[in-house]
Protein backbone atom coordinates (compact mmCIF):
# COMPACT_ATOMS: atom_id res chain seq x y z
CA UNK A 1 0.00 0.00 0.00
CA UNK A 2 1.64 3.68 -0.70
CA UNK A 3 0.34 6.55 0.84
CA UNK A 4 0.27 10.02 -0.96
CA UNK A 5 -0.42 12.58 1.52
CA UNK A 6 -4.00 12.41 4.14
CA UNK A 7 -6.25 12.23 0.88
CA UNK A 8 -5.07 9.56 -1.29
CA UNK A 9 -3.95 6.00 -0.65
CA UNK A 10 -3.21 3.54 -3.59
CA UNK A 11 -3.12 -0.64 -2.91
CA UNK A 12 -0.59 -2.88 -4.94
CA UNK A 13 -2.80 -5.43 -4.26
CA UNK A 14 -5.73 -7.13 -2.53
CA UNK A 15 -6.43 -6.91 1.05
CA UNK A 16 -6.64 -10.38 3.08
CA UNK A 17 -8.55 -11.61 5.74
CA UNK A 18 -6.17 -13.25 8.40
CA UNK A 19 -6.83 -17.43 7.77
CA UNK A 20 -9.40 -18.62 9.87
CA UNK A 21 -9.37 -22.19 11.85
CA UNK A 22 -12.43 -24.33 11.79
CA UNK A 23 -12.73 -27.44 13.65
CA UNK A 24 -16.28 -27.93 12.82
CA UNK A 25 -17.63 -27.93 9.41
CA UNK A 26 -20.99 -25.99 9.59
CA UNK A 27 -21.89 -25.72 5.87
CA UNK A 28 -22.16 -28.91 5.63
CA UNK A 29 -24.80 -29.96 2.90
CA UNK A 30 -24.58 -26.42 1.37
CA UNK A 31 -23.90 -26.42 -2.42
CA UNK A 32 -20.29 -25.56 -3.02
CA UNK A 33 -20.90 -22.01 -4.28
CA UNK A 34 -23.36 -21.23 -1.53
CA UNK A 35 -20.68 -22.98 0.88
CA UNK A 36 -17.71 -20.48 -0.53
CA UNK A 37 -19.84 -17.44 -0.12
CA UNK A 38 -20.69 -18.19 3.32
CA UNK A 39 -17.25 -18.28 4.62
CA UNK A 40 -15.28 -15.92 2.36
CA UNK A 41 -14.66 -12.21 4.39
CA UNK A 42 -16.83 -9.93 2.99
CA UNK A 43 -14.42 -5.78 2.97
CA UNK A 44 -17.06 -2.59 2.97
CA UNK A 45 -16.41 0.71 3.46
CA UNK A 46 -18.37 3.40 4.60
CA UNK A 47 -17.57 6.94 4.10
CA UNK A 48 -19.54 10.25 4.90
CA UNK A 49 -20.61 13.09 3.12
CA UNK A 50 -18.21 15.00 4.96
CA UNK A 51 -15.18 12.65 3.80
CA UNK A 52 -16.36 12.96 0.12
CA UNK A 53 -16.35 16.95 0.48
CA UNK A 54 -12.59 16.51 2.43
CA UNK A 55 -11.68 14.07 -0.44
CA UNK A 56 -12.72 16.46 -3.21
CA UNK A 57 -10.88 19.58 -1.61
CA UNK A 58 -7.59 17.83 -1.41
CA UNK A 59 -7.60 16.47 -4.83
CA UNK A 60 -7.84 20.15 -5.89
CA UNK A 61 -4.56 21.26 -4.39
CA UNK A 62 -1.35 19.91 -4.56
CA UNK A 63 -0.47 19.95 -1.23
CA UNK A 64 -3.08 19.46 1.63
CA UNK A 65 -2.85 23.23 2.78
CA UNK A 66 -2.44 24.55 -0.67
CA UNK A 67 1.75 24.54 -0.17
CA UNK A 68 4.14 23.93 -3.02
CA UNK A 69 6.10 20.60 -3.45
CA UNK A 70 9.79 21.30 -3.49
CA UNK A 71 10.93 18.21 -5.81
CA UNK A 72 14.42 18.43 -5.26
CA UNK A 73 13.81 18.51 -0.93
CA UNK A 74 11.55 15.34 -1.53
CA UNK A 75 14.44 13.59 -3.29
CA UNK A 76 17.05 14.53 -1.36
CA UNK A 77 14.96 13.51 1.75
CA UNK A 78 14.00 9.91 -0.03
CA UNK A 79 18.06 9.88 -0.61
CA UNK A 80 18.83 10.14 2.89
CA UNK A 81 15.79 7.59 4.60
CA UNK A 82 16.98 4.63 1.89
CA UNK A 83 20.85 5.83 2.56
CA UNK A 84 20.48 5.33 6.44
CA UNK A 85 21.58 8.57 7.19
CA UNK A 86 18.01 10.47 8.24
CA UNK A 87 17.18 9.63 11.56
CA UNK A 88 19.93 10.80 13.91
CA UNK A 89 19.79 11.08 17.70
CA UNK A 90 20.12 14.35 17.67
CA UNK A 91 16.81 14.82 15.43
CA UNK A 92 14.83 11.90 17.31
CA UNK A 93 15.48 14.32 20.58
CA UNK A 94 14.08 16.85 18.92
CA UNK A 95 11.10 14.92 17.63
CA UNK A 96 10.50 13.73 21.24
CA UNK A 97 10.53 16.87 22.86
CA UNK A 98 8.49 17.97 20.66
CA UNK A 99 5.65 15.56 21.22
CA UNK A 100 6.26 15.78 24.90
CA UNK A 101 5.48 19.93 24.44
CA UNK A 102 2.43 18.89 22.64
CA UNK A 103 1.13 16.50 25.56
CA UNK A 104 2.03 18.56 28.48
């Protein structure tokens, strides 16, 4: 799954259900097809008005907040995650004060 920002998220591929362990067999006697249905995970989703109108705004600016993508930061930043080099202790202080600020 890749995420692109709070509006958009794009699967690869299916979800799955986690496997499920039955002991008993308790579709028994059911035609096959009717047997399959029964027992295969069913995925809905449910979204509100509200989520459609948050959904519509964001796919109208670039940026959620209207900003400007700065291409070059982006790939420099990619560079350093896959290089190792972006998370430093110095910066994960930082990152925990600042969520401690937030909470106190």
């Amino acid at each position: 799954m890749q995420i692109f920002g709070p509006f958009r998220v794009a699967a690869s591929q299916a979800a799955q259900g986690s496997p499920r362990i039955n002991d008993a067999k308790p579709n028994a006697g059911m035609p096959a097809s009717e047997s399959s249905r029964a027992t295969s995970p069913v995925d809905e989703l449910d979204l509100s008005q509200a989520a459609g109108a948050t959904q519509a705004a964001g796919e109208n600016s670039a940026v959620a907040g209207g900003g400007e993508i700065r291409l070059e930061r982006v790939a420099s930043l990619r560079r350093a995650i896959a290089d190792g080099t972006y998370e430093t202790p110095e910066k994960l202080d930082v990152a925990l004060n600042r969520m401690l600020d937030d909470f106190a």
